[in-house]
PDB file of N, CA and C in Angstrom:
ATOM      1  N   UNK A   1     -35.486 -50.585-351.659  1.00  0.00           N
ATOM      2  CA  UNK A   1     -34.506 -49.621-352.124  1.00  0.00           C
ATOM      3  C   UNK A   1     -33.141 -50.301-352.066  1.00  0.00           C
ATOM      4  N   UNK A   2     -31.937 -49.885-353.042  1.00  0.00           N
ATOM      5  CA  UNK A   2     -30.751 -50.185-353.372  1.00  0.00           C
ATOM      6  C   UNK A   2     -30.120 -48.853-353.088  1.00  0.00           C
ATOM      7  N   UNK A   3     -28.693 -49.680-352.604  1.00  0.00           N
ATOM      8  CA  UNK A   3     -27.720 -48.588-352.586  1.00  0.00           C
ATOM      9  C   UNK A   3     -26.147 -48.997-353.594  1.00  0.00           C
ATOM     10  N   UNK A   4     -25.478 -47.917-353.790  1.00  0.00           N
ATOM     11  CA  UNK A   4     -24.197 -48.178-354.253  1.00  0.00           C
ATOM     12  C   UNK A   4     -23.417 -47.165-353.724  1.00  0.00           C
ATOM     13  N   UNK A   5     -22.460 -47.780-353.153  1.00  0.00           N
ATOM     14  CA  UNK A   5     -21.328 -46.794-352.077  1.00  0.00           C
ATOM     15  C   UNK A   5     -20.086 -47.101-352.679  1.00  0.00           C
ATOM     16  N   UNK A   6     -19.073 -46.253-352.990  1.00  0.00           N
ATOM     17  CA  UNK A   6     -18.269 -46.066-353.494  1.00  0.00           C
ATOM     18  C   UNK A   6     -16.971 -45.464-352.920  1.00  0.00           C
ATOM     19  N   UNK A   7     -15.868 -45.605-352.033  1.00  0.00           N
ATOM     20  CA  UNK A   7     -15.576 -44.811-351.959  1.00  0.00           C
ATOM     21  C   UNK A   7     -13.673 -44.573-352.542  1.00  0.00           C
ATOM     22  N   UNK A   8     -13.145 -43.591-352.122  1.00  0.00           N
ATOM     23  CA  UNK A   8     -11.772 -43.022-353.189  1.00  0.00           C
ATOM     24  C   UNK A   8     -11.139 -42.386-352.034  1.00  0.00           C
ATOM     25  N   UNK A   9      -9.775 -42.507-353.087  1.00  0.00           N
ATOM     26  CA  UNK A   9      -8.511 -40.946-352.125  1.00  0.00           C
ATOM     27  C   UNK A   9      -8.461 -40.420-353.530  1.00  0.00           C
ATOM     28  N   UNK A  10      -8.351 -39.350-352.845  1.00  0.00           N
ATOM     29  CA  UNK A  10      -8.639 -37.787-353.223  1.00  0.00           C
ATOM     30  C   UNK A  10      -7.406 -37.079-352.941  1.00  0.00           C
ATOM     31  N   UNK A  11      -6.298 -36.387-353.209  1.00  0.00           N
ATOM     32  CA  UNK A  11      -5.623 -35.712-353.023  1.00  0.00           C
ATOM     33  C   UNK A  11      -6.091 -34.463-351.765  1.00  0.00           C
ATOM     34  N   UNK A  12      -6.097 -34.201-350.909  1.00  0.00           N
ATOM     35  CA  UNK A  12      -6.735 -33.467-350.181  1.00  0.00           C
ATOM     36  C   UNK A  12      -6.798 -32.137-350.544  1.00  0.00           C
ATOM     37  N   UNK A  13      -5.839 -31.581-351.432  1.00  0.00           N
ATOM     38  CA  UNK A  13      -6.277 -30.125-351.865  1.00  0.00           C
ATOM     39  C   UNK A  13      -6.517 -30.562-353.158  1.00  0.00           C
ATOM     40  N   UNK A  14      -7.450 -31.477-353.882  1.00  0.00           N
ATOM     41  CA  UNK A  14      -8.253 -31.654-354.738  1.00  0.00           C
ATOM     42  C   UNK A  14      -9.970 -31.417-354.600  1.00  0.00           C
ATOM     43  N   UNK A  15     -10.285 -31.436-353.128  1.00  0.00           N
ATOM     44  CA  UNK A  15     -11.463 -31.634-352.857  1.00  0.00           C
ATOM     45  C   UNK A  15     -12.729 -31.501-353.299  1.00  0.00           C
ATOM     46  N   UNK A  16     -12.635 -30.325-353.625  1.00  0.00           N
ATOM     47  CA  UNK A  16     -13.395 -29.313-353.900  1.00  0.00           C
ATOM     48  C   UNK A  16     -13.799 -29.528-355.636  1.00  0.00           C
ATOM     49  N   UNK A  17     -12.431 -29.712-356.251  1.00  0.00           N
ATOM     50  CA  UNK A  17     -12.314 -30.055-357.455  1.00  0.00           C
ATOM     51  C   UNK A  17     -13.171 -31.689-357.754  1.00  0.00           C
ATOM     52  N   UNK A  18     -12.924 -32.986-356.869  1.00  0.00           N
ATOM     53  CA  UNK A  18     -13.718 -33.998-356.862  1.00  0.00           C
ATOM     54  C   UNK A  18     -15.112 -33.536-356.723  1.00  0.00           C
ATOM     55  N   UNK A  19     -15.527 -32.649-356.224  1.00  0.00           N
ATOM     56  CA  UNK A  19     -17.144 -32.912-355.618  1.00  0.00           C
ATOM     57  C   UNK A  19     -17.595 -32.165-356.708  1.00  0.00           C
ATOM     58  N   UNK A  20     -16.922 -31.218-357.621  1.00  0.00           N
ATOM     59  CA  UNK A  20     -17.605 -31.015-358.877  1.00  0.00           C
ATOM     60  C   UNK A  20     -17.700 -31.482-359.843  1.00  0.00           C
ATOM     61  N   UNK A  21     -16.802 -32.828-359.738  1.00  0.00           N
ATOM     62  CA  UNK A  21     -16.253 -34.077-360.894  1.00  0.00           C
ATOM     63  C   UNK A  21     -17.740 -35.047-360.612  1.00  0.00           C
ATOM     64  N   UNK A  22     -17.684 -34.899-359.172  1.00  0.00           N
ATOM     65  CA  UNK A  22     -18.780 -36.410-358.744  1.00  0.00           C
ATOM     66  C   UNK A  22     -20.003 -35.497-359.396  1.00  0.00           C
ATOM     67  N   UNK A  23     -20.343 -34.124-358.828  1.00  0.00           N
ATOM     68  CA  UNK A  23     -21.686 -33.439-359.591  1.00  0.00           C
ATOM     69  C   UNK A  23     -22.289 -33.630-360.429  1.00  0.00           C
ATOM     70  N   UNK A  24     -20.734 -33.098-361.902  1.00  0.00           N
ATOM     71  CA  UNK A  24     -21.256 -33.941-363.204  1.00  0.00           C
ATOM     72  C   UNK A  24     -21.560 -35.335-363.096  1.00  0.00           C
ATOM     73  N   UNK A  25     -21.022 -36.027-362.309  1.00  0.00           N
ATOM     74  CA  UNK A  25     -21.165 -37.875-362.794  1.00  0.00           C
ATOM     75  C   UNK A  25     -22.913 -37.808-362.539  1.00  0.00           C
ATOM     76  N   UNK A  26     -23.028 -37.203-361.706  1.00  0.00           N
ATOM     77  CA  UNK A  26     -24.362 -36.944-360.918  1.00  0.00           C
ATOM     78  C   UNK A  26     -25.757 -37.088-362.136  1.00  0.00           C
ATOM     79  N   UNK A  27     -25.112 -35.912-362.315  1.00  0.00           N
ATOM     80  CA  UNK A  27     -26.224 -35.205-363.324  1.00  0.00           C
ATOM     81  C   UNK A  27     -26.362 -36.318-364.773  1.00  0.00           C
ATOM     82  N   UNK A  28     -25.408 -36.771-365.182  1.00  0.00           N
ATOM     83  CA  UNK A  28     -25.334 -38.087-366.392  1.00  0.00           C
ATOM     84  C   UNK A  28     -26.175 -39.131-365.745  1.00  0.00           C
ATOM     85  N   UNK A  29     -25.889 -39.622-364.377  1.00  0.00           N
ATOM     86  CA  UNK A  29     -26.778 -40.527-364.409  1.00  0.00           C
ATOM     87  C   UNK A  29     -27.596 -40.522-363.725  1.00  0.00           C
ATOM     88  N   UNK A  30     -28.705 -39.463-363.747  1.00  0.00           N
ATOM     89  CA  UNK A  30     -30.009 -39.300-363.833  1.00  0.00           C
ATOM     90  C   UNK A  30     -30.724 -39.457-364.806  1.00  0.00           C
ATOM     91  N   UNK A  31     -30.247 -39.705-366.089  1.00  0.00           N
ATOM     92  CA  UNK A  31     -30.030 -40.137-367.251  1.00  0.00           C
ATOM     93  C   UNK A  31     -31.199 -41.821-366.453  1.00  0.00           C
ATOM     94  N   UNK A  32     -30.735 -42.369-365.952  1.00  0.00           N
ATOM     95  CA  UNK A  32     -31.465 -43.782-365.498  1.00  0.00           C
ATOM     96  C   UNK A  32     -32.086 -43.858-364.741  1.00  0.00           C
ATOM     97  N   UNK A  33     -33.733 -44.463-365.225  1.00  0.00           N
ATOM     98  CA  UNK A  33     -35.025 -44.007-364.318  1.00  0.00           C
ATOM     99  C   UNK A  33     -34.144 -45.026-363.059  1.00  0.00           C
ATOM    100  N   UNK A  34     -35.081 -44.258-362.059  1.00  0.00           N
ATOM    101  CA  UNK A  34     -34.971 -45.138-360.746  1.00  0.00           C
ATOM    102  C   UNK A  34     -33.897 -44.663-359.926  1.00  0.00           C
ATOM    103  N   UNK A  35     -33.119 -43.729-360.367  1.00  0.00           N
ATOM    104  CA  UNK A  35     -32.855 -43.034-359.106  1.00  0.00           C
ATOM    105  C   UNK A  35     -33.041 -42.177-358.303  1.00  0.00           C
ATOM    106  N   UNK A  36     -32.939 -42.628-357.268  1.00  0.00           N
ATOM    107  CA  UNK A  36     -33.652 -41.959-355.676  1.00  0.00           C
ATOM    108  C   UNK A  36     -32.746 -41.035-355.198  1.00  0.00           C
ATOM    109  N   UNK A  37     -31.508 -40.665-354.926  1.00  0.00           N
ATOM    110  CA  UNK A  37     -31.110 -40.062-354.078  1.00  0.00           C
ATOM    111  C   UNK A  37     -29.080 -39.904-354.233  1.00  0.00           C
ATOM    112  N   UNK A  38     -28.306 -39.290-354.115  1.00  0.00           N
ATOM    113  CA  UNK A  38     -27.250 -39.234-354.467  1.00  0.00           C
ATOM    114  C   UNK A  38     -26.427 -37.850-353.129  1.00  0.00           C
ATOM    115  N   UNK A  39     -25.660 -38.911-352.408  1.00  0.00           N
ATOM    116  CA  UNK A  39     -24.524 -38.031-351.690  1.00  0.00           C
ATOM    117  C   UNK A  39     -23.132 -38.514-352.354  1.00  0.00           C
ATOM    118  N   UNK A  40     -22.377 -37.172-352.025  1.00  0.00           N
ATOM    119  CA  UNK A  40     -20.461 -36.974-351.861  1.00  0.00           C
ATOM    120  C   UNK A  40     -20.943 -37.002-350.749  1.00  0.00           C
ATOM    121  N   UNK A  41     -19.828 -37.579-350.176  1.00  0.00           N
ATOM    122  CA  UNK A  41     -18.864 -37.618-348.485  1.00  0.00           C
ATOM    123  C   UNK A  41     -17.503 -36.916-348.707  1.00  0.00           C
ATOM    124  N   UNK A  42     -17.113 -36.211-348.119  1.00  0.00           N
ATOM    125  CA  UNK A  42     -15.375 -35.703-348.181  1.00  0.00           C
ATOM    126  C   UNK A  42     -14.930 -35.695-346.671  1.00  0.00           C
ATOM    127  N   UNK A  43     -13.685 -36.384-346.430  1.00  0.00           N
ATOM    128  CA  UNK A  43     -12.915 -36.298-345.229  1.00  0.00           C
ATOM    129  C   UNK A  43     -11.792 -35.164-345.417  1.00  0.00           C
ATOM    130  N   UNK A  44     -12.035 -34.369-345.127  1.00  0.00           N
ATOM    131  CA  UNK A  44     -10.859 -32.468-345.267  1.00  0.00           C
ATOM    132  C   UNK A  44      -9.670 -33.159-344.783  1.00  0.00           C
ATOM    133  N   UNK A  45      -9.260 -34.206-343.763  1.00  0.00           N
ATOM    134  CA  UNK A  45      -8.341 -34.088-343.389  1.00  0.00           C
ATOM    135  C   UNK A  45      -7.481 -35.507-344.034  1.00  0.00           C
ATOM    136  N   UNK A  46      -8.305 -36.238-344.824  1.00  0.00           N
ATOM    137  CA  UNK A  46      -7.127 -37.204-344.997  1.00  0.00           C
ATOM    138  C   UNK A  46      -7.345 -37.761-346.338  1.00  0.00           C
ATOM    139  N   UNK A  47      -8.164 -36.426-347.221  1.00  0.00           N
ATOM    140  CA  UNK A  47      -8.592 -37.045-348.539  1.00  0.00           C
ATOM    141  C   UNK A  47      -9.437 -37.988-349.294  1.00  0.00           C
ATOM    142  N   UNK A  48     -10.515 -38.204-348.047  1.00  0.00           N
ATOM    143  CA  UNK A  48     -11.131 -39.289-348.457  1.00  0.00           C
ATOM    144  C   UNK A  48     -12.250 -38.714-348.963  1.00  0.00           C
ATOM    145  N   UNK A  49     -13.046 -39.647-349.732  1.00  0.00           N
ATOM    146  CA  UNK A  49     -14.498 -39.374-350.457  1.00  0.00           C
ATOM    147  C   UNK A  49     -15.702 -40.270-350.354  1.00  0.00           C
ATOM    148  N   UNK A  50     -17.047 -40.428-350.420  1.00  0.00           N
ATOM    149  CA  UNK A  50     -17.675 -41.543-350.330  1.00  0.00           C
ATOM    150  C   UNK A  50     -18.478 -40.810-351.199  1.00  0.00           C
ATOM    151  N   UNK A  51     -19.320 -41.428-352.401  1.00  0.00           N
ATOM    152  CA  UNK A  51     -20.331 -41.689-353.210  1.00  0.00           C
ATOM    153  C   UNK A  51     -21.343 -42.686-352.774  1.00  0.00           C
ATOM    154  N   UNK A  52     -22.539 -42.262-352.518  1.00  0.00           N
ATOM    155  CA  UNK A  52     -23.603 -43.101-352.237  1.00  0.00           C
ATOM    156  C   UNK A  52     -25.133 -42.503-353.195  1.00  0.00           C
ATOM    157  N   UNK A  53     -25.198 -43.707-353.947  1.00  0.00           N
ATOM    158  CA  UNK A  53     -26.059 -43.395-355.018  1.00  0.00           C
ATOM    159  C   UNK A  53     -27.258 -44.363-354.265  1.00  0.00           C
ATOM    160  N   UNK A  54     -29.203 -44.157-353.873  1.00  0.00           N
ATOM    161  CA  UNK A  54     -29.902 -44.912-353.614  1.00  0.00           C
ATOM    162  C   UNK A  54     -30.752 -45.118-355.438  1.00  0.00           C
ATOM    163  N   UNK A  55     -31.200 -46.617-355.123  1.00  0.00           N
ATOM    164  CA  UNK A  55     -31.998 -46.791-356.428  1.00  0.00           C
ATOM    165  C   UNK A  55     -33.595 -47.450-356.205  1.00  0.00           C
ATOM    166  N   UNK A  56     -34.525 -46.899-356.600  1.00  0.00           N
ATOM    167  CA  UNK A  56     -35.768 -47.402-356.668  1.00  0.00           C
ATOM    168  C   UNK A  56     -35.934 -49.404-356.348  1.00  0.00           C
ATOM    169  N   UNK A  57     -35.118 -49.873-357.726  1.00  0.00           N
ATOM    170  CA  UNK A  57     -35.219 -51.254-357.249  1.00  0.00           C
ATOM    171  C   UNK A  57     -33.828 -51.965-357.460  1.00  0.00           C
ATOM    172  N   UNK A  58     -33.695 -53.007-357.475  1.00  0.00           N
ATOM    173  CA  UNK A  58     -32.634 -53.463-357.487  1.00  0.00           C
ATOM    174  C   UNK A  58     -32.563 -53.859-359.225  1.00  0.00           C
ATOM    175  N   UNK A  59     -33.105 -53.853-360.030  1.00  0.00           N
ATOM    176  CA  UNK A  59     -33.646 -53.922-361.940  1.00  0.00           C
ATOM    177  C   UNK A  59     -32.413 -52.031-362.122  1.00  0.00           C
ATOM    178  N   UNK A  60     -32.554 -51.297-361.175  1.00  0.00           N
ATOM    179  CA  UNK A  60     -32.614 -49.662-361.266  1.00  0.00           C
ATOM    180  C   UNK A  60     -30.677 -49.599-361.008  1.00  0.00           C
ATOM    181  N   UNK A  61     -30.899 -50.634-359.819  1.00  0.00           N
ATOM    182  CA  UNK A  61     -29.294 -50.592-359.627  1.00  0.00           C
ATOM    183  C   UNK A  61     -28.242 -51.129-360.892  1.00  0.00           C
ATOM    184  N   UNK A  62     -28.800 -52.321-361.054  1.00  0.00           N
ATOM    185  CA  UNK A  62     -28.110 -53.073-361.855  1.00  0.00           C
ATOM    186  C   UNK A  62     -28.193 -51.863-363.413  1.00  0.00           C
ATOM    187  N   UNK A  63     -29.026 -51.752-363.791  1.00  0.00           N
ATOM    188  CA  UNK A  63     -29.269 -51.115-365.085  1.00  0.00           C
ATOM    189  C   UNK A  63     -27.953 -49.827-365.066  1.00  0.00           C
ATOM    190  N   UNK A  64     -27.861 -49.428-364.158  1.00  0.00           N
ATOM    191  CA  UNK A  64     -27.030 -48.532-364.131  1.00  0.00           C
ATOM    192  C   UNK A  64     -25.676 -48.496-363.534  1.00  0.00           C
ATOM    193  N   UNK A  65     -24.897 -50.009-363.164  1.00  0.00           N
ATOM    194  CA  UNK A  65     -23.593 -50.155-363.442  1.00  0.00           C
ATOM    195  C   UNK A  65     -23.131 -49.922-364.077  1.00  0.00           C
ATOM    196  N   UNK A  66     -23.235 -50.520-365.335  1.00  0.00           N
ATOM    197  CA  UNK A  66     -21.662 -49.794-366.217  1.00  0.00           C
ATOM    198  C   UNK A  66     -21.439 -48.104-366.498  1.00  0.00           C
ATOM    199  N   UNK A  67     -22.487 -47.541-366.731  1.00  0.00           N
ATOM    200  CA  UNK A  67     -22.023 -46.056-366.746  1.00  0.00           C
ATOM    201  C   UNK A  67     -21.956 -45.927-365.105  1.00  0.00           C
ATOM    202  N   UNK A  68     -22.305 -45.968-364.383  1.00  0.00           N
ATOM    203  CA  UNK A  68     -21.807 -45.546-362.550  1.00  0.00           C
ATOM    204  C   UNK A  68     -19.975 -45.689-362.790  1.00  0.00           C
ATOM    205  N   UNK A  69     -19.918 -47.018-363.135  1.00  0.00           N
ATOM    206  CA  UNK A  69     -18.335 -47.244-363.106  1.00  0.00           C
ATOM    207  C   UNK A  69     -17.398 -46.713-364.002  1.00  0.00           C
ATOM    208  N   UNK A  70     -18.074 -46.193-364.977  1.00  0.00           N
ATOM    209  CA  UNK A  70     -17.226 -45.364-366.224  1.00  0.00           C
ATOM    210  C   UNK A  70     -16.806 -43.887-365.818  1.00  0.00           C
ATOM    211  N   UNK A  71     -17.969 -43.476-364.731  1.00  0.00           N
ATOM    212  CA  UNK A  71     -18.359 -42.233-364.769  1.00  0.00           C
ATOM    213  C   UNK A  71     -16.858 -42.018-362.982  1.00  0.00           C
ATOM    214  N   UNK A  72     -17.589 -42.774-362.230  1.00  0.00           N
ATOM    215  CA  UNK A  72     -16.757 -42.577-361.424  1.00  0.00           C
ATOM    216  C   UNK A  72     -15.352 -42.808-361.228  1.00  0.00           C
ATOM    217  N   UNK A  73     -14.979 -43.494-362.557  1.00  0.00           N
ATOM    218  CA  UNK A  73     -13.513 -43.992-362.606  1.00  0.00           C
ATOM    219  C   UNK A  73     -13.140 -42.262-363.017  1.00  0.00           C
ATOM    220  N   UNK A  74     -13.887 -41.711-364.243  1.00  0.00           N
ATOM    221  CA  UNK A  74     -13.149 -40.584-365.032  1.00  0.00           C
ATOM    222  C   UNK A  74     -13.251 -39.110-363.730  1.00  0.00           C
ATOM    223  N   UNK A  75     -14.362 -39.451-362.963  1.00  0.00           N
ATOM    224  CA  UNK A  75     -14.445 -38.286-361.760  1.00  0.00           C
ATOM    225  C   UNK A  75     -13.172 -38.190-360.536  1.00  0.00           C
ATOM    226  N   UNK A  76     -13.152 -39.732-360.590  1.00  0.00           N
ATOM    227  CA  UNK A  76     -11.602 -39.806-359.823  1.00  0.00           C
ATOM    228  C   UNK A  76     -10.681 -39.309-360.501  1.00  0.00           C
ATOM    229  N   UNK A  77     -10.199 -40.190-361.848  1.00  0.00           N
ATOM    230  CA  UNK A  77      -8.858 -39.569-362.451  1.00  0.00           C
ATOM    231  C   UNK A  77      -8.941 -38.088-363.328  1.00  0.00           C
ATOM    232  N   UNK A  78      -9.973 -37.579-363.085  1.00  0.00           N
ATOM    233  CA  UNK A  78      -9.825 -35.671-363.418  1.00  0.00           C
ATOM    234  C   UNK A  78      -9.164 -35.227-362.237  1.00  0.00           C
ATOM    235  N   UNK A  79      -8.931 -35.636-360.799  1.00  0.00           N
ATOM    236  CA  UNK A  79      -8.434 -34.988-359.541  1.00  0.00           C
ATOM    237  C   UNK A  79      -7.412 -35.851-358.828  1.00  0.00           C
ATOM    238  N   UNK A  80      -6.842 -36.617-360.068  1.00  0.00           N
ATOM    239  CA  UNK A  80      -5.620 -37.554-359.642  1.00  0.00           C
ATOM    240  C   UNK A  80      -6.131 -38.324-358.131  1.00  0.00           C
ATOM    241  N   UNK A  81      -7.186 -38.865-358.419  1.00  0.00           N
ATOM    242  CA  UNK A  81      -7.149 -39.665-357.320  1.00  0.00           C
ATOM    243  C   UNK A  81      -7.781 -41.152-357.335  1.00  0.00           C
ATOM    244  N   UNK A  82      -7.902 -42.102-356.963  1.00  0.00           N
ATOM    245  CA  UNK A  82      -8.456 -43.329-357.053  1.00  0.00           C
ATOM    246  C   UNK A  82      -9.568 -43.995-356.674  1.00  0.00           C
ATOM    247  N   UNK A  83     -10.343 -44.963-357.400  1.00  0.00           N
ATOM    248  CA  UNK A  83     -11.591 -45.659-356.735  1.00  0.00           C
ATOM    249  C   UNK A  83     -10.739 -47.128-356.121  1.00  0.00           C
ATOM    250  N   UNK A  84     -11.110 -47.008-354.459  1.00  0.00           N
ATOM    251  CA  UNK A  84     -10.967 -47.917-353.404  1.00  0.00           C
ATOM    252  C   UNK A  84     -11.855 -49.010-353.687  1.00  0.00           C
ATOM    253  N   UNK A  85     -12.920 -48.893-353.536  1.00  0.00           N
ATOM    254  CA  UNK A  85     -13.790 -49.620-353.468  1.00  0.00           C
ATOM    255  C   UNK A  85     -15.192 -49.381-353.643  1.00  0.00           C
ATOM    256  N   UNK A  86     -15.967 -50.820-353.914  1.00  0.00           N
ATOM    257  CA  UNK A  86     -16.965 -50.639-354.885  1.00  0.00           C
ATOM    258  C   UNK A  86     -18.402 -51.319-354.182  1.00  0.00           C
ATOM    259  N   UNK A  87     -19.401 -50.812-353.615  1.00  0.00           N
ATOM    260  CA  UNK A  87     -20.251 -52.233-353.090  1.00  0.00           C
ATOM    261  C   UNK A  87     -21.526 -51.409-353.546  1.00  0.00           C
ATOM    262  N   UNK A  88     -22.617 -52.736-353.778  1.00  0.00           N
ATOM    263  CA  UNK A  88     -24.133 -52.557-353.747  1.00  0.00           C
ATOM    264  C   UNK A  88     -24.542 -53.311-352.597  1.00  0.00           C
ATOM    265  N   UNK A  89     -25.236 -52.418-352.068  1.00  0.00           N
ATOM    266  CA  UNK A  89     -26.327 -52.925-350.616  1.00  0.00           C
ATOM    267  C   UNK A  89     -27.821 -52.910-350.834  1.00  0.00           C
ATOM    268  N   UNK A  90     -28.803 -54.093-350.306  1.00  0.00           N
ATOM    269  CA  UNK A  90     -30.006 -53.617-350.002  1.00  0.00           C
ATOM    270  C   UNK A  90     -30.328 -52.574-349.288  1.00  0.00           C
ATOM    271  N   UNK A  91     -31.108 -51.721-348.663  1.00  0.00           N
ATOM    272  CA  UNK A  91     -31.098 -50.567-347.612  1.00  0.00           C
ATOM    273  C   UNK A  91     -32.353 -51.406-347.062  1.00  0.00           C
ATOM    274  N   UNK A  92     -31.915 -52.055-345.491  1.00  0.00           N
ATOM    275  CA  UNK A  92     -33.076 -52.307-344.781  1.00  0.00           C
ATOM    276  C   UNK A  92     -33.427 -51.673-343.718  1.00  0.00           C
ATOM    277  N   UNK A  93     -33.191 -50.290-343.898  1.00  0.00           N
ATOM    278  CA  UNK A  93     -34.007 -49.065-343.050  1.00  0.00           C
ATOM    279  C   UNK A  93     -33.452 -48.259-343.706  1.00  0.00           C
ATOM    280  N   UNK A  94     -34.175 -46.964-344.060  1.00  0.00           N
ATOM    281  CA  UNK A  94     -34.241 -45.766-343.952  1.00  0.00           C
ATOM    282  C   UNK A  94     -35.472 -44.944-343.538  1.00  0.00           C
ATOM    283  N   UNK A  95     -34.636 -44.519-342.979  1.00  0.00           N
ATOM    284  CA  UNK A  95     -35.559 -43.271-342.074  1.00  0.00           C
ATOM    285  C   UNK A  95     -35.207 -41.472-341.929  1.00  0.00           C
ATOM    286  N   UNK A  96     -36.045 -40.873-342.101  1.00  0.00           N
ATOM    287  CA  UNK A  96     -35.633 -39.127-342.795  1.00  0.00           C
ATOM    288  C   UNK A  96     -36.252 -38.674-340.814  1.00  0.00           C
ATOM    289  N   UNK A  97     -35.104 -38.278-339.911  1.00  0.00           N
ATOM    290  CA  UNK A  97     -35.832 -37.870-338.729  1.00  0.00           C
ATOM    291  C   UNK A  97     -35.951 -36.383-339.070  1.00  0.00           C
ATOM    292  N   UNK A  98     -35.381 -35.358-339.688  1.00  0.00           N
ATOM    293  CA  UNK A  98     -35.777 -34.067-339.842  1.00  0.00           C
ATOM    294  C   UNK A  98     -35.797 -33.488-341.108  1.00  0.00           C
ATOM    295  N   UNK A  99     -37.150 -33.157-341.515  1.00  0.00           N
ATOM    296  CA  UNK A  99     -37.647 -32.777-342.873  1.00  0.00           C
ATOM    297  C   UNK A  99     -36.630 -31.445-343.465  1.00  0.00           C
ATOM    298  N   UNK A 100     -36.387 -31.243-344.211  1.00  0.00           N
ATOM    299  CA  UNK A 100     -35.610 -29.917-344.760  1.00  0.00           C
ATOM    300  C   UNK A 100     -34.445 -29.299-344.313  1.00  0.00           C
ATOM    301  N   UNK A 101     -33.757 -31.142-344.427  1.00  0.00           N
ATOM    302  CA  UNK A 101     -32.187 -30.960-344.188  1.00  0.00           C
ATOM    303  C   UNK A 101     -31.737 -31.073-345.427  1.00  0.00           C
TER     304      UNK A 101
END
């Protein structure tokens, strides 16, 4: 499994408004087989955000850069806020300790 973590400032009384920006980005790229799994992160108190998209393989990650980066540039600048930074990781553990969170 692949990951891509992303994260931004956010205007802090935008918040709410980002996590329905990241939603849509969400929903577009499911659009590309091979993805596994998709969180927002929001920090309430200092505007921060994290995007973490997991991908089947690393063929799954790559395939789906350029729209990830199109998508999350326009999810930031709908809520006046910015992409910080950008990384892909292998994931060499995951582990689910409680089912039907």
């Amino acid at each position: 499994m692949f990951a891509r973590v992303a994260t931004y400032d956010v205007p802090a009384n935008q918040l709410d408004d980002a996590v329905r920006h990241f939603q849509e980005a969400i929903r577009e790229i499911t659009q590309i087989e091979g993805l596994a799994e998709a969180y927002v992160l929001v920090g309430r108190d200092d505007g921060r955000a994290l995007t973490m998209t997991t991908w089947a393989s690393q063929y799954a990650l790559e395939s789906s850069r350029d729209l990830a980066s199109r998508l999350r540039r326009a999810a930031a600048k709908e809520v006046d806020g910015s992409v910080v930074s950008v990384a892909e990781y292998e994931v060499a553990l995951h582990e689910v300790v409680a089912e039907g969170m």
